[in-house]
Structures are given as C-alpha cells and as structure tokens.
C-alpha atoms as a PDB file:
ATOM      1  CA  UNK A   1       0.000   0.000   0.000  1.00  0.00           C
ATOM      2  CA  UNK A   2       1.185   3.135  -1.216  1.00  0.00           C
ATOM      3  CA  UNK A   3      -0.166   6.296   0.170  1.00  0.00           C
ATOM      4  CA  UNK A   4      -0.569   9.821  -1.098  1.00  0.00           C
ATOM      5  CA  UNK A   5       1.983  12.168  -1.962  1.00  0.00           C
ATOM      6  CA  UNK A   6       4.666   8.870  -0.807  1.00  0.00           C
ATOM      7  CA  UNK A   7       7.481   8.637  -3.354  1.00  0.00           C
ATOM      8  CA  UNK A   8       8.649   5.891  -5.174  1.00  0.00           C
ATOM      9  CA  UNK A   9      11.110   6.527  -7.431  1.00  0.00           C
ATOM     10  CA  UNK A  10      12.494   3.967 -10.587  1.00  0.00           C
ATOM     11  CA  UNK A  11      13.845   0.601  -9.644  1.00  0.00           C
ATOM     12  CA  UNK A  12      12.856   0.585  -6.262  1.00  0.00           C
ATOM     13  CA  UNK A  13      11.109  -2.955  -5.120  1.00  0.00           C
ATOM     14  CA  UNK A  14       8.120  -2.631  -2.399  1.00  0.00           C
ATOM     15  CA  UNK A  15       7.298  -5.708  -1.433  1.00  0.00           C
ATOM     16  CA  UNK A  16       4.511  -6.599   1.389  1.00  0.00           C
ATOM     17  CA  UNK A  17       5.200  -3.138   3.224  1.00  0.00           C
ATOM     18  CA  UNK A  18       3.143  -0.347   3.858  1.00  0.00           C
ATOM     19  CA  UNK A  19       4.372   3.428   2.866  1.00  0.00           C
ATOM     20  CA  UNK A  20       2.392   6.302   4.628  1.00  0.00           C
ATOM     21  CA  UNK A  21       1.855   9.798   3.098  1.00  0.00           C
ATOM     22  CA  UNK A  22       4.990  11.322   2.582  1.00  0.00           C
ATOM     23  CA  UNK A  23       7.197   8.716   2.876  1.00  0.00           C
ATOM     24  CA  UNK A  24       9.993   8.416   0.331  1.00  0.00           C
ATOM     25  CA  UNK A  25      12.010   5.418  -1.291  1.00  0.00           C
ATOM     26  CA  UNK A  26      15.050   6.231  -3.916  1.00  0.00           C
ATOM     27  CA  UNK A  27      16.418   4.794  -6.683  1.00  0.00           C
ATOM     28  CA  UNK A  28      16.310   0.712  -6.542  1.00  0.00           C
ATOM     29  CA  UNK A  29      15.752   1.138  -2.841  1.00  0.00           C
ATOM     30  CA  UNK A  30      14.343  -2.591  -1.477  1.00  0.00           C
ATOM     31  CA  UNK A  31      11.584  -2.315   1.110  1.00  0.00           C
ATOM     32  CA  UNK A  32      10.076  -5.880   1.971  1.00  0.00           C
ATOM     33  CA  UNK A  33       7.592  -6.576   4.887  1.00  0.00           C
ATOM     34  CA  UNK A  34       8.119  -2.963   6.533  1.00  0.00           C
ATOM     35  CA  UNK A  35       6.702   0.563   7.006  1.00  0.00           C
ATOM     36  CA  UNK A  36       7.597   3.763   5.757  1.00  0.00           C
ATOM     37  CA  UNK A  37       7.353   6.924   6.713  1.00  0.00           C
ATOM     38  CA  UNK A  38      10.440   8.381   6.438  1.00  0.00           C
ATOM     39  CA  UNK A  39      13.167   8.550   4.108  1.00  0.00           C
ATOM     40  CA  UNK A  40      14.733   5.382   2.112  1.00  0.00           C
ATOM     41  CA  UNK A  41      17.977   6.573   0.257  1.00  0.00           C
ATOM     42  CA  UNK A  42      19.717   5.309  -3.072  1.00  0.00           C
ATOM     43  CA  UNK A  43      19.873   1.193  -3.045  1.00  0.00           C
ATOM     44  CA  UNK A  44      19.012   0.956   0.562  1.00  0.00           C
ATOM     45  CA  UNK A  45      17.720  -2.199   1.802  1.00  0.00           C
ATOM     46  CA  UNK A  46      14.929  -2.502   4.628  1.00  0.00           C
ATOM     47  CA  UNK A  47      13.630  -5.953   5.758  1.00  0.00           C
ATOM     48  CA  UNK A  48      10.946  -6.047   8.210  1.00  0.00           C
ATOM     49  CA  UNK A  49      11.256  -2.587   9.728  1.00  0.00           C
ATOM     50  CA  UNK A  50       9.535   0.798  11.151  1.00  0.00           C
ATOM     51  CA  UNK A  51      11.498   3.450   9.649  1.00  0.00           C
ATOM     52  CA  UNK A  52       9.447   6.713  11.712  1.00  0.00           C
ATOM     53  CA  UNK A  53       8.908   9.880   9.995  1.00  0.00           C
ATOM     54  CA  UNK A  54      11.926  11.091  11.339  1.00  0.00           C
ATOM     55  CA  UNK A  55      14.006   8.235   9.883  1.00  0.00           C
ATOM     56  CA  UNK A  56      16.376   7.502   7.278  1.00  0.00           C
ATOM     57  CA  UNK A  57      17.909   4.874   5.909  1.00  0.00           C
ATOM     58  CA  UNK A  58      21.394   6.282   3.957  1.00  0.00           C
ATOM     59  CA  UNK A  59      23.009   5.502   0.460  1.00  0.00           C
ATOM     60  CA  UNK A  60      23.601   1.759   0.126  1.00  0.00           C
ATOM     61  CA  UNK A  61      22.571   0.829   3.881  1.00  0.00           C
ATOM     62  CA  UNK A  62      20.475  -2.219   4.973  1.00  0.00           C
ATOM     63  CA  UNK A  63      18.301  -1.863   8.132  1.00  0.00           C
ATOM     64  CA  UNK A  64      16.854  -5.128   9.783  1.00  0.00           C
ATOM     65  CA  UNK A  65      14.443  -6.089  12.399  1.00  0.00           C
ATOM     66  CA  UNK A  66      14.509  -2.384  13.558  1.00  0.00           C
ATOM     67  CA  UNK A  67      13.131   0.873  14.539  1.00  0.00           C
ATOM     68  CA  UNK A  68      14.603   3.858  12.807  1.00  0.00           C
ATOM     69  CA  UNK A  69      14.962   5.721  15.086  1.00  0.00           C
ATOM     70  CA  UNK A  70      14.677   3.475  17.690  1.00  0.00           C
ATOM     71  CA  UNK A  71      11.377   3.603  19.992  1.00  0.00           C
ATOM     72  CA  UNK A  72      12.335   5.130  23.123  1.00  0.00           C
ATOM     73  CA  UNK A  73       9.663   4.350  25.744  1.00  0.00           C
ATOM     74  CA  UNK A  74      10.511   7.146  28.291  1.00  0.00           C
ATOM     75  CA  UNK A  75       9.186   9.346  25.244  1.00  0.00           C
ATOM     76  CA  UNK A  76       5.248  10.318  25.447  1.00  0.00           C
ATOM     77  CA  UNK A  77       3.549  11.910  22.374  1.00  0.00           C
ATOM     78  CA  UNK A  78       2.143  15.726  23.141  1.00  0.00           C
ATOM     79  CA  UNK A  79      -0.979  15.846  24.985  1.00  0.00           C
ATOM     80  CA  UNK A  80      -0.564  12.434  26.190  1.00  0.00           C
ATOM     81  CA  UNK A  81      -2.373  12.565  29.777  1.00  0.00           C
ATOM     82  CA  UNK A  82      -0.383  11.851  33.170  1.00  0.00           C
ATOM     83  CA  UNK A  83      -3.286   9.524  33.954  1.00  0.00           C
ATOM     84  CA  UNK A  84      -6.109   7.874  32.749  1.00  0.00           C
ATOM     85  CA  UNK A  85     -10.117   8.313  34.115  1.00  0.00           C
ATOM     86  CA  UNK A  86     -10.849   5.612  35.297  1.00  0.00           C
END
C-alpha cells in the first residue's frame, strides 16, 4: 500500500510493506515486509522494519528487524495525559 503524496522513485522494489503519506524510497531502494514513513535513500535495503517519519535509511545501507529511530519508551507523544479516568 502506497499512500498519497509517498514517493517511489524507478527501480525501487516494495514488497509486502506499507508506505504512509509522505514517505519516500530512492532509486532501486528494497523495502520488503516494513513501514515507511520516512526517508529510504539510493539502493538501501529494509527488511521487516519501522522506519518513523523522522528516519532515514542512507546511500547503500540495509536496516533489519529495527526501529529507525529506535522507539524510546521514556518518550510520550504531546498531549498524552499523566493519567487515565478511570
């Protein structure tokens, strides 16, 4: 699934993966069994991955069973409440 305004340019391979709006995958770039949302350089490989909005995968570079950037749990989204109502 490719989503609007993502980026795909020639000979890049997306296989089984999921690329949110604005995500962006360069030149024969391999994405298999991952999601996108961030940035995919020249020939990079990515094999069942998160690669966050933030994220990029550089020139030639294969990324694996990871979070780019890693998930750090200490780190709450905006708003997020202190507790919940119970």
């Amino acid at each position: 699934m490719i989503g609007e305004n993502a980026t795909v340019l020639d000979g890049a391979r997306i296989q089984h993966s999921v690329l949110l709006p604005g995500a962006f995958v360069g030149q024969g770039a391999v994405v298999i069994d991952s999601l996108v949302m961030g940035k995919l350089d020249t020939n990079s490989q990515v094999t069942n991955s998160i690669i966050g909005s933030t994220g990029v995968v550089g020139q030639n570079e294969m990324c694996s069973n990871a979070s780019v950037p890693a998930h750090d749990p200490a780190q709450k989204p905006e708003n997020f409440p202190e507790k919940f109502p119970e």
